[in-house]
N, C-alpha and C. Protein backbone atom coordinates (compact mmCIF):
# COMPACT_ATOMS: atom_id res chain seq x y z
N UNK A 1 0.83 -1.16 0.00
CA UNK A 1 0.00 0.00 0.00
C UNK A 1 0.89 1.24 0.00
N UNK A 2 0.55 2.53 -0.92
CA UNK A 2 1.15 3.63 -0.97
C UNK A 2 0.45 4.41 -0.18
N UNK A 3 1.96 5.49 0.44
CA UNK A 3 1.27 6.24 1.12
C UNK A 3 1.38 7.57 0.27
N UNK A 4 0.83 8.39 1.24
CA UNK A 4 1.06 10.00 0.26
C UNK A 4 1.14 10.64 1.13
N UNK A 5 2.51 11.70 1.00
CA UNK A 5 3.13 12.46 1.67
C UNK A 5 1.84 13.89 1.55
N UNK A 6 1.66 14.00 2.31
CA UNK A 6 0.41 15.08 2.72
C UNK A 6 0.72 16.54 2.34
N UNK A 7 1.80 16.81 3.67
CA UNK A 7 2.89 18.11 3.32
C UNK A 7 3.56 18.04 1.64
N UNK A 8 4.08 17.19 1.36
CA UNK A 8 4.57 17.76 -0.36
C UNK A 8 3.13 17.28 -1.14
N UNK A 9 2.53 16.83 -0.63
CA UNK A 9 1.05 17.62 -1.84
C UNK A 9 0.68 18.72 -1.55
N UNK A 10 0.63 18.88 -0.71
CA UNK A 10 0.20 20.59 -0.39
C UNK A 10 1.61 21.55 -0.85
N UNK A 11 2.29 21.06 -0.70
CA UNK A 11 3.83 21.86 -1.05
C UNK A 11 3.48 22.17 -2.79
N UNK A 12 2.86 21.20 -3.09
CA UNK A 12 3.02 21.03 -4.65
C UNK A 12 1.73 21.62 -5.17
N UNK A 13 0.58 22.12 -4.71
CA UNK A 13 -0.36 22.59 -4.77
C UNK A 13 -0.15 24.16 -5.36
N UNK A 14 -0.73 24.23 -6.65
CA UNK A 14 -0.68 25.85 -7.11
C UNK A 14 -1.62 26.88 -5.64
N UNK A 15 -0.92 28.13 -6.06
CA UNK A 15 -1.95 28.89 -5.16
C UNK A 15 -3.26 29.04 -5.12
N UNK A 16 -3.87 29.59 -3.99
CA UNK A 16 -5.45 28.72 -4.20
C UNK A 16 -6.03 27.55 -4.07
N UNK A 17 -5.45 26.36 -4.25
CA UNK A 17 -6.01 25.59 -4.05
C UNK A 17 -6.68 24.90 -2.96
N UNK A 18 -6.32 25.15 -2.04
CA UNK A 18 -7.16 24.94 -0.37
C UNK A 18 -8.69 25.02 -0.96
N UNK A 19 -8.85 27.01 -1.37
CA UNK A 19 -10.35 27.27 -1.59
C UNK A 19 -10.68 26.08 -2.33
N UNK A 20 -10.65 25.87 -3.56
CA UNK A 20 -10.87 25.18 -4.49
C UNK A 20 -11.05 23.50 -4.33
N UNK A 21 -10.55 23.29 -3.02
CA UNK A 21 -10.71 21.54 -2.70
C UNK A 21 -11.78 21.88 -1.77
N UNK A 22 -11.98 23.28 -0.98
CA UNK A 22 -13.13 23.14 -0.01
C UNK A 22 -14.50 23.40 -0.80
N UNK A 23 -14.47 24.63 -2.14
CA UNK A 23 -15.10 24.41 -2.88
C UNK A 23 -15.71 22.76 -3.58
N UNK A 24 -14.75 22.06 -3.93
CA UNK A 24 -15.58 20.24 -4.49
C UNK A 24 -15.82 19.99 -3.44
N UNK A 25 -15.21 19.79 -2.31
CA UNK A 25 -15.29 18.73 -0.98
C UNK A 25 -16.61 19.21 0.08
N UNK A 26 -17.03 20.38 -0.01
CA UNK A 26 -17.76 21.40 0.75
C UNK A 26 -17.41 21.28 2.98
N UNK A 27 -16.10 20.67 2.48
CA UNK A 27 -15.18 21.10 4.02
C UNK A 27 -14.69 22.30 4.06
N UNK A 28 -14.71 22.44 4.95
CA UNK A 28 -13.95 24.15 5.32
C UNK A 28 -12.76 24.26 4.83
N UNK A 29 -11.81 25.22 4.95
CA UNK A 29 -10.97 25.38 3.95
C UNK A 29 -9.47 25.22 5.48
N UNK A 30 -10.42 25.67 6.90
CA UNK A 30 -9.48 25.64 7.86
C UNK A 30 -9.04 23.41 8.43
N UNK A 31 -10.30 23.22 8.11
CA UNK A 31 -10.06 21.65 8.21
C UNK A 31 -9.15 20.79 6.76
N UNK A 32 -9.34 21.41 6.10
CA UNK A 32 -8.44 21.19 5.05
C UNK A 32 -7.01 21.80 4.90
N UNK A 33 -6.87 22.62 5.54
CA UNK A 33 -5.24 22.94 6.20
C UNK A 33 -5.13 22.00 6.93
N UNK A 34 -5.42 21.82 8.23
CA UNK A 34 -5.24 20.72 9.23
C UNK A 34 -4.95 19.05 8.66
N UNK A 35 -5.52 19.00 7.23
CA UNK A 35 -5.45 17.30 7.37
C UNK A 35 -4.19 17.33 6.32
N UNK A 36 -4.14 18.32 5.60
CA UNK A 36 -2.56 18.59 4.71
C UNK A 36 -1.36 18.89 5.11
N UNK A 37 -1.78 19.63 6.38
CA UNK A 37 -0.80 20.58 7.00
C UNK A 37 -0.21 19.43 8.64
N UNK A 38 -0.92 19.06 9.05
CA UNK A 38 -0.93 18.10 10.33
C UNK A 38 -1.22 16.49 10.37
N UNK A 39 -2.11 16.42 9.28
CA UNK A 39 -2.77 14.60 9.13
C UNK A 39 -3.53 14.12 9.95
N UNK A 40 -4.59 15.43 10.22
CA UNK A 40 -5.66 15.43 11.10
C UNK A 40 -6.71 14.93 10.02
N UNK A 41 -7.79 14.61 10.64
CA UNK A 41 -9.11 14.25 10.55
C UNK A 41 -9.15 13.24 9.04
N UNK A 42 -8.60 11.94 10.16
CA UNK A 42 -8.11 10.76 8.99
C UNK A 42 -9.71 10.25 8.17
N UNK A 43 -10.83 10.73 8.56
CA UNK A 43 -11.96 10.37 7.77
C UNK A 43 -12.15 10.92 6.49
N UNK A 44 -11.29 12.28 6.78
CA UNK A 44 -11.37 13.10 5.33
C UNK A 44 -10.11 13.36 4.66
N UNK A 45 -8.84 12.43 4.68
CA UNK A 45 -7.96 12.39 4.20
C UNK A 45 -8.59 12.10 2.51
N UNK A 46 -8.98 10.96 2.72
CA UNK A 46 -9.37 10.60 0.92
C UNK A 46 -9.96 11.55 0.13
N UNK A 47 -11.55 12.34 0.30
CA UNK A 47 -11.74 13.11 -0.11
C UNK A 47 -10.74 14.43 -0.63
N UNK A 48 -10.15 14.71 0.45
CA UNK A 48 -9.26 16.05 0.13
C UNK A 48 -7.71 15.41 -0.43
N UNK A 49 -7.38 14.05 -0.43
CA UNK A 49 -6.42 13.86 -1.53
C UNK A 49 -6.69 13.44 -3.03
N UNK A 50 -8.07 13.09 -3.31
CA UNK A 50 -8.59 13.01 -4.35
C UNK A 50 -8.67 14.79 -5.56
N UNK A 51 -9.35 15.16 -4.30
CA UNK A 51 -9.12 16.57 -5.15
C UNK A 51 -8.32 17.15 -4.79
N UNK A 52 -6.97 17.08 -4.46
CA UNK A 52 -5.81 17.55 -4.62
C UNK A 52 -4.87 16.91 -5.96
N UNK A 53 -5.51 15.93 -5.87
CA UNK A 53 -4.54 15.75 -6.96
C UNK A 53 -5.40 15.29 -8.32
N UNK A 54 -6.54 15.99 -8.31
CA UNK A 54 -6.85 15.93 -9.41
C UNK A 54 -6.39 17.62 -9.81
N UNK A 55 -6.55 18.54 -9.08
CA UNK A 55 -6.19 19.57 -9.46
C UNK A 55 -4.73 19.73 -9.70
N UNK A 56 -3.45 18.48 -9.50
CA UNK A 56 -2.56 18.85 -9.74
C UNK A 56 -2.12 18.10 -11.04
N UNK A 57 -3.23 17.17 -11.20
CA UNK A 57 -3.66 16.83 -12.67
C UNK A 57 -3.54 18.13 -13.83
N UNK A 58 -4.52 18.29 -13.75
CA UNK A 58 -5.00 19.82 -14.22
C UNK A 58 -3.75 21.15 -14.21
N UNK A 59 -2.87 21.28 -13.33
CA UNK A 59 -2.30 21.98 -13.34
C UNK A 59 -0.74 21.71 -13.94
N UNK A 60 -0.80 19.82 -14.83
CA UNK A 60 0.55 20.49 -15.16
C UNK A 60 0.49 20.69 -16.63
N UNK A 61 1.27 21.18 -17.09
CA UNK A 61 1.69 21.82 -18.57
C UNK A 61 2.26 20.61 -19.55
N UNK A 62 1.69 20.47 -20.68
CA UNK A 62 2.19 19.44 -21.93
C UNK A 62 3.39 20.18 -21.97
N UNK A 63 4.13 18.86 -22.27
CA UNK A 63 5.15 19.03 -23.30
C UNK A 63 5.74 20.02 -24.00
N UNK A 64 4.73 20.05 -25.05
CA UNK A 64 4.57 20.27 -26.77
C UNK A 64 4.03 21.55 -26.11
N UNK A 65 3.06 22.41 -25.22
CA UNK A 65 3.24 23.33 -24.41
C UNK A 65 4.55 24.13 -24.07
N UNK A 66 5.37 23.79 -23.64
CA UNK A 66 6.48 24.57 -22.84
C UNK A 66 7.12 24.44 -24.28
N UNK A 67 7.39 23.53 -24.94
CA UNK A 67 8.49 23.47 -26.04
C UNK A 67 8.06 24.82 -26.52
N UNK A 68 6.52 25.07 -27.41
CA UNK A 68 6.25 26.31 -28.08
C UNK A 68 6.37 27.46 -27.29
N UNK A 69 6.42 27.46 -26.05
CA UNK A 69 6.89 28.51 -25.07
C UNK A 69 8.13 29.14 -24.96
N UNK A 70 9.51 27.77 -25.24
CA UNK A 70 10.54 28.17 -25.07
C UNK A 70 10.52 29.14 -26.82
N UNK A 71 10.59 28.27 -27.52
CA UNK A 71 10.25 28.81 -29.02
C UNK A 71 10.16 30.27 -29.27
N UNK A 72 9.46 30.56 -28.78
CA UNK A 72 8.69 31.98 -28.56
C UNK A 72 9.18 32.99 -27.59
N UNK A 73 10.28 32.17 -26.91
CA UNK A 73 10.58 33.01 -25.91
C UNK A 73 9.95 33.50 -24.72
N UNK A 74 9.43 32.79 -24.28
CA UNK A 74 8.32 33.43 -23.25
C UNK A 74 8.09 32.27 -22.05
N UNK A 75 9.02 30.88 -21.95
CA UNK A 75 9.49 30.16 -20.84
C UNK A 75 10.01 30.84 -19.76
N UNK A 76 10.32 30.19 -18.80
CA UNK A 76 10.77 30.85 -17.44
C UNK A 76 11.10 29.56 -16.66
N UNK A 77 12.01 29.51 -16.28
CA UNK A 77 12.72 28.36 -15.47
C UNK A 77 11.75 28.15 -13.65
N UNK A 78 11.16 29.44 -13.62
CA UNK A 78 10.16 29.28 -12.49
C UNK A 78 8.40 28.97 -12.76
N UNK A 79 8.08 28.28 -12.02
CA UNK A 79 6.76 27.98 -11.72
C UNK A 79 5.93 28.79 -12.14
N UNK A 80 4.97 28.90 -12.66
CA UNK A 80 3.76 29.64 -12.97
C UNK A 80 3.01 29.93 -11.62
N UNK A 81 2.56 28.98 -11.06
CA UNK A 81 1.58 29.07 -9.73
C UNK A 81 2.83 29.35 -8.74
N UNK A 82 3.89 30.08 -8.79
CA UNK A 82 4.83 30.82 -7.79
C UNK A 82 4.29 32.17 -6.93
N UNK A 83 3.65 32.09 -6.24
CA UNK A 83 3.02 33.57 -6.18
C UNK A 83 3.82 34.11 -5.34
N UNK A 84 3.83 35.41 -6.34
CA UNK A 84 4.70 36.88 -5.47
C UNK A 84 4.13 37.57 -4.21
N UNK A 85 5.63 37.35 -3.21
CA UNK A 85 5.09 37.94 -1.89
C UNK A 85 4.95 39.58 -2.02
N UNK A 86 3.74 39.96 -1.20
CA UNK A 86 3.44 41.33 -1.41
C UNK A 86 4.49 42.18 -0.12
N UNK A 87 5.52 43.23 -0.43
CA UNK A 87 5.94 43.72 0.28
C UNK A 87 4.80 44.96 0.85
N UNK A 88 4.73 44.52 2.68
CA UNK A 88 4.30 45.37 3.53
C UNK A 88 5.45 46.19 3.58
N UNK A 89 4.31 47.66 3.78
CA UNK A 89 5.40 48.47 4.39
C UNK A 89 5.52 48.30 5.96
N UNK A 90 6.76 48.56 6.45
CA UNK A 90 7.05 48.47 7.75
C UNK A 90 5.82 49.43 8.89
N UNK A 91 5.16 48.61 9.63
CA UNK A 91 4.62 49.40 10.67
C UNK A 91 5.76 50.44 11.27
N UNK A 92 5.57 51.69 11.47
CA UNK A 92 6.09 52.45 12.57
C UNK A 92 5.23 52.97 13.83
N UNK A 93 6.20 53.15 14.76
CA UNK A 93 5.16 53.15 15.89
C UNK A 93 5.49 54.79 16.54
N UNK A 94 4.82 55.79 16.08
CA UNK A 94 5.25 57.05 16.79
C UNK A 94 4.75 57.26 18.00
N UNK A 95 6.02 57.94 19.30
CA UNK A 95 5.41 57.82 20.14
C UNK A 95 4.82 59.47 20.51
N UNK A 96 3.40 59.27 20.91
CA UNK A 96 3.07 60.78 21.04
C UNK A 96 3.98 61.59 21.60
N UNK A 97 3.54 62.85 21.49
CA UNK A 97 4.15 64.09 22.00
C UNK A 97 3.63 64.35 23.39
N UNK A 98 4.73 64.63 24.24
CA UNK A 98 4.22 64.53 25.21
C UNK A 98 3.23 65.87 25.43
N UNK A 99 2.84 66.61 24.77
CA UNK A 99 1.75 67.64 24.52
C UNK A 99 0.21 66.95 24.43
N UNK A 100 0.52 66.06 23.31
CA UNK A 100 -0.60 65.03 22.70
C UNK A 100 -1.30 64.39 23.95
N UNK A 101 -0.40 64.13 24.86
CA UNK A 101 -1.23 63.60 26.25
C UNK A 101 -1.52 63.78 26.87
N UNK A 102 -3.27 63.18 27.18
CA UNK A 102 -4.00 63.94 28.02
C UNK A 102 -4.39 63.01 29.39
N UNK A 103 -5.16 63.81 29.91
CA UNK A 103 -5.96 63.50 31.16
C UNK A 103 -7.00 61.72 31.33
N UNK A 104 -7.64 61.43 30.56
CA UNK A 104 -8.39 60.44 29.74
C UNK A 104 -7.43 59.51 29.37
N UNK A 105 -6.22 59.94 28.21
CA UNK A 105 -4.78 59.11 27.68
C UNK A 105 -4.20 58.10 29.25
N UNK A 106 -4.35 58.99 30.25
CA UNK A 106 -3.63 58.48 31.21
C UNK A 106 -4.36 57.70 32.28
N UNK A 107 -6.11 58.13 32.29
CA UNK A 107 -6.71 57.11 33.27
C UNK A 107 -7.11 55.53 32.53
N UNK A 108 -6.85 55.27 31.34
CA UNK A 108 -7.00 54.33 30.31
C UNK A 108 -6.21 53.08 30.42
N UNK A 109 -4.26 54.07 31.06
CA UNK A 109 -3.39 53.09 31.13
C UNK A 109 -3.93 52.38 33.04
N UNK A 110 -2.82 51.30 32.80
CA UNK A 110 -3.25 50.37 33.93
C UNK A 110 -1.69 50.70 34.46
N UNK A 111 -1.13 50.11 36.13
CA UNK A 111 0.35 50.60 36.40
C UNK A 111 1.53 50.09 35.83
N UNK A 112 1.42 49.24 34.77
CA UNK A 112 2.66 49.01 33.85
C UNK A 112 2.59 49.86 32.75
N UNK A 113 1.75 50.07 32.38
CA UNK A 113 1.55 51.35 31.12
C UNK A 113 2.29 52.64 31.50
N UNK A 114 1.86 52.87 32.61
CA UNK A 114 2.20 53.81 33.44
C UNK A 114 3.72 54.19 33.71
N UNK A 115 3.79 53.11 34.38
CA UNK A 115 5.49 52.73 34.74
C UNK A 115 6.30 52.69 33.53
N UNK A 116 5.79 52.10 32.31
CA UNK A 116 6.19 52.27 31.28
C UNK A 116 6.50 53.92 30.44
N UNK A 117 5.31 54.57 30.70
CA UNK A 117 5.42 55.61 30.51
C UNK A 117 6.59 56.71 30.88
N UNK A 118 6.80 56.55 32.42
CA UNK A 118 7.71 57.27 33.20
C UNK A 118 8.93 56.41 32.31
N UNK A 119 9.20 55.46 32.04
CA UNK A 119 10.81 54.78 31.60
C UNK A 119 10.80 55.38 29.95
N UNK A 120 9.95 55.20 29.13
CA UNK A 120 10.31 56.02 28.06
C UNK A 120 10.50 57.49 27.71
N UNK A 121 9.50 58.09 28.59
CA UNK A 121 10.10 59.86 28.35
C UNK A 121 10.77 60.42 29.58
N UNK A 122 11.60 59.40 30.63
CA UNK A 122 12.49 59.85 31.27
C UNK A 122 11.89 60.91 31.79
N UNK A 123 10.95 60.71 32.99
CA UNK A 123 10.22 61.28 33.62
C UNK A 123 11.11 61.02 35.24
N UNK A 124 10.77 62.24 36.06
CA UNK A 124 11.64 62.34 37.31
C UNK A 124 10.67 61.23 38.20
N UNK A 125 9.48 61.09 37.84
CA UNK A 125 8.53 60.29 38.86
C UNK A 125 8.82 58.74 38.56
N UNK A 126 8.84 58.15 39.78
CA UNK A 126 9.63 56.93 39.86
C UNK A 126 8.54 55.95 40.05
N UNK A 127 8.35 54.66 39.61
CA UNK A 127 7.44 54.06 39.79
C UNK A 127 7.69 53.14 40.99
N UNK A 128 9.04 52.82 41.03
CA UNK A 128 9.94 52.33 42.46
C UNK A 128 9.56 52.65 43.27
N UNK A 129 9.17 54.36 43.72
CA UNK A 129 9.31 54.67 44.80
C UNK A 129 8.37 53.95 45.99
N UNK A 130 8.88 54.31 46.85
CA UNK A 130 8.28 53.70 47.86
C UNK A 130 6.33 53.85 48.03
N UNK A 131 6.45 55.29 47.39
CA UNK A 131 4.99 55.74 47.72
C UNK A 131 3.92 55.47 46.90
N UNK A 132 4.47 54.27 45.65
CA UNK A 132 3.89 53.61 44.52
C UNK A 132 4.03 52.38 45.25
N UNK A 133 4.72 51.61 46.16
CA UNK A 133 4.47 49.99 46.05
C UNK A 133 3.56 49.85 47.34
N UNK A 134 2.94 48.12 46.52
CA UNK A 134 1.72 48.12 47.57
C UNK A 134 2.62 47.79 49.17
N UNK A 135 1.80 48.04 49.83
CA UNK A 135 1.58 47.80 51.39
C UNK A 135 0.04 47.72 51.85
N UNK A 136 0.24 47.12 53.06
CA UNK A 136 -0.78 47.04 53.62
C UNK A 136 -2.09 47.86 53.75
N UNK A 137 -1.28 49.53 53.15
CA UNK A 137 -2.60 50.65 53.94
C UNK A 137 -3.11 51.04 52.24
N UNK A 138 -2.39 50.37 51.04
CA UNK A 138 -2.78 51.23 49.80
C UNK A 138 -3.33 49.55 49.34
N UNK A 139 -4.13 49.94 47.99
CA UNK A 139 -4.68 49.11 47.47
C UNK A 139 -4.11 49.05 46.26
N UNK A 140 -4.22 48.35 45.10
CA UNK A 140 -3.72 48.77 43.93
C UNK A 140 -3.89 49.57 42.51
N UNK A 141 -5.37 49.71 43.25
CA UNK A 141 -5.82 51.00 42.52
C UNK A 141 -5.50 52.07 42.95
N UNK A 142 -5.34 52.45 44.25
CA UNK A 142 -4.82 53.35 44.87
C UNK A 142 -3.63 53.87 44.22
N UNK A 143 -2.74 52.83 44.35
CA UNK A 143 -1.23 52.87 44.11
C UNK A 143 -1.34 53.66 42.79
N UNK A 144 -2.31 52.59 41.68
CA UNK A 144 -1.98 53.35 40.62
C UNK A 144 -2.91 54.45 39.86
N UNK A 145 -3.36 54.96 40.61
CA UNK A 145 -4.00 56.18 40.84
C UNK A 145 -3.00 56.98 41.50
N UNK A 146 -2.30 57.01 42.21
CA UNK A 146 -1.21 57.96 43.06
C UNK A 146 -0.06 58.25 42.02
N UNK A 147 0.41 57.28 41.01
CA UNK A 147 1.13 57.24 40.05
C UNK A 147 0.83 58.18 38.73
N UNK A 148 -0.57 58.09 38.50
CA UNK A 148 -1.64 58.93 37.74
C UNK A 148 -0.98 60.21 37.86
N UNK A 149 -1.36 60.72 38.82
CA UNK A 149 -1.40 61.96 39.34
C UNK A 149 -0.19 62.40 39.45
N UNK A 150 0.76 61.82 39.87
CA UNK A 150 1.88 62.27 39.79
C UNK A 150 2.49 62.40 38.12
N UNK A 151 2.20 62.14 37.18
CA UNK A 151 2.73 61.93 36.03
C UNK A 151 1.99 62.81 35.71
N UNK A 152 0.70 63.21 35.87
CA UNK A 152 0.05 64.23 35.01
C UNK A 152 0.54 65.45 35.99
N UNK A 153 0.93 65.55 37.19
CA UNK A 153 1.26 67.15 37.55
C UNK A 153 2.96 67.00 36.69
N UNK A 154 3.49 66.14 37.03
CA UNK A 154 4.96 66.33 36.08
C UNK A 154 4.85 67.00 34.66
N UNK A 155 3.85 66.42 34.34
CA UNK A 155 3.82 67.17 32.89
C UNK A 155 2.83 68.23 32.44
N UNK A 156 2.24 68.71 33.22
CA UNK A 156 1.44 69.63 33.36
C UNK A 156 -0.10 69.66 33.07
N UNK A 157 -0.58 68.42 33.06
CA UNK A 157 -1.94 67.67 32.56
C UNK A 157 -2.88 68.54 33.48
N UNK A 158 -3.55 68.69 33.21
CA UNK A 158 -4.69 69.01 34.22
C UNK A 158 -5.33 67.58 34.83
N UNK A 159 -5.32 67.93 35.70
CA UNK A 159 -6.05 66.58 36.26
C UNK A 159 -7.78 66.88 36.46
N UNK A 160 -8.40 65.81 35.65
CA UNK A 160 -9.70 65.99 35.66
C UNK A 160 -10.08 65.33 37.10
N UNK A 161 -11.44 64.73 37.12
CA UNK A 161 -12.26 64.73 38.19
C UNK A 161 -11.89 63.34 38.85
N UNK A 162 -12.09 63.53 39.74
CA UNK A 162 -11.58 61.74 40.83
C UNK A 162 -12.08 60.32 40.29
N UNK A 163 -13.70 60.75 39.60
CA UNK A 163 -14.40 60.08 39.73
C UNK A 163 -14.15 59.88 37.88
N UNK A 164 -13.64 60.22 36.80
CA UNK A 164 -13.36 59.92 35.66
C UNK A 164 -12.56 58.65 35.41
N UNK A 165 -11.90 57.83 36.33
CA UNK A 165 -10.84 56.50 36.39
C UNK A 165 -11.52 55.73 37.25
N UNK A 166 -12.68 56.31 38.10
CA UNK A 166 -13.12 55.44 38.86
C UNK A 166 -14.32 54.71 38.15
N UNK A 167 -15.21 55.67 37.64
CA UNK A 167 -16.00 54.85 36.56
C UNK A 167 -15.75 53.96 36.03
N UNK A 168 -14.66 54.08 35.18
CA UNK A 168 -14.56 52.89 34.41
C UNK A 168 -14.33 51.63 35.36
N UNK A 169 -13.56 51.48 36.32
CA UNK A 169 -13.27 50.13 37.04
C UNK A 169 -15.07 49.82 37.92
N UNK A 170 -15.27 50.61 37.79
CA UNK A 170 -16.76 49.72 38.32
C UNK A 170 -17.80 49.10 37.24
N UNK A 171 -17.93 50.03 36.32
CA UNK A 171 -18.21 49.23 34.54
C UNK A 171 -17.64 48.01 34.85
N UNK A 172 -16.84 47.61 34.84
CA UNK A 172 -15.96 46.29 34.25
C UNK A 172 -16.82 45.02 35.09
């Protein structure tokens, strides 16, 4: 009995073809990754190697094809179904101005955001300090509420109302 290498049929599969076997097979196209990709769901191995390789039937090129190709000039030593990767442009990540940040910007973050905050724009307020870590008499909203405030008088934020950071944690 032959077996069939799962991964190099799928390796060997023009682009598209997943859709196109979930299209005949009417399996999903994510369970049909899985049984090509892993050699999951051994009930539907047959189906989805049947139409895999009938489509790779279909997809190869005569002969007497490529010969009149080379002929003509218009061969290529690469694959037809090669598909070109699309260059992303690089995400950049700007970090606001510390103008840009507001009152709202800062009851949003949680105390690593925070703490984070003070370590990237080299802020004098310390998240170390003593009067940020928990103890017994602060809570940790407290804490980072005390952190709040201190970062927005450093930078000259206005500090809105008590009850604008407190809202939201009772929502939740």
């Amino acid at each position: 009995m032959a077996t069939i290498n799962l991964r190099e049929l799928r390796r060997r599969l023009p682009h598209g073809s997943i859709v196109r076997i979930a299209e005949a097979t009417g399996i999903s196209a994510k369970v049909i990754g899985e049984v090509l990709n892993k050699g999951w769901h051994v009930e539907l191995r047959g189906r989805v190697c049947d139409a895999a390789l009938s489509i790779l039937d279909e997809s190869k090129i005569e002969p007497d094809v490529i010969k009149h190709a080379q002929e003509l000039g218009v061969a290529s030593a690469h694959s037809i179904y090669v598909p070109q990767r699309s260059r992303r442009k690089p995400v950049v990540y700007e970090e606001p101005e510390e103008d840009d940040l507001t009152w709202d910007d800062l009851c949003e973050m949680d105390f690593d955001e925070l703490a984070d905050l003070c370590e990237e724009w080299d802020l004098e307020t310390d998240p170390d300090d003593e009067e940020f870590q928990p103890s017994f008499l602060t809570t940790a909203q407290g804490r980072e509420d005390d952190l709040r405030e201190a970062i927005a008088e450093e930078l000259g934020i206005e500090i809105g109302d008590d009850k604008d950071y407190d809202d939201e944690d009772e929502d939740e």
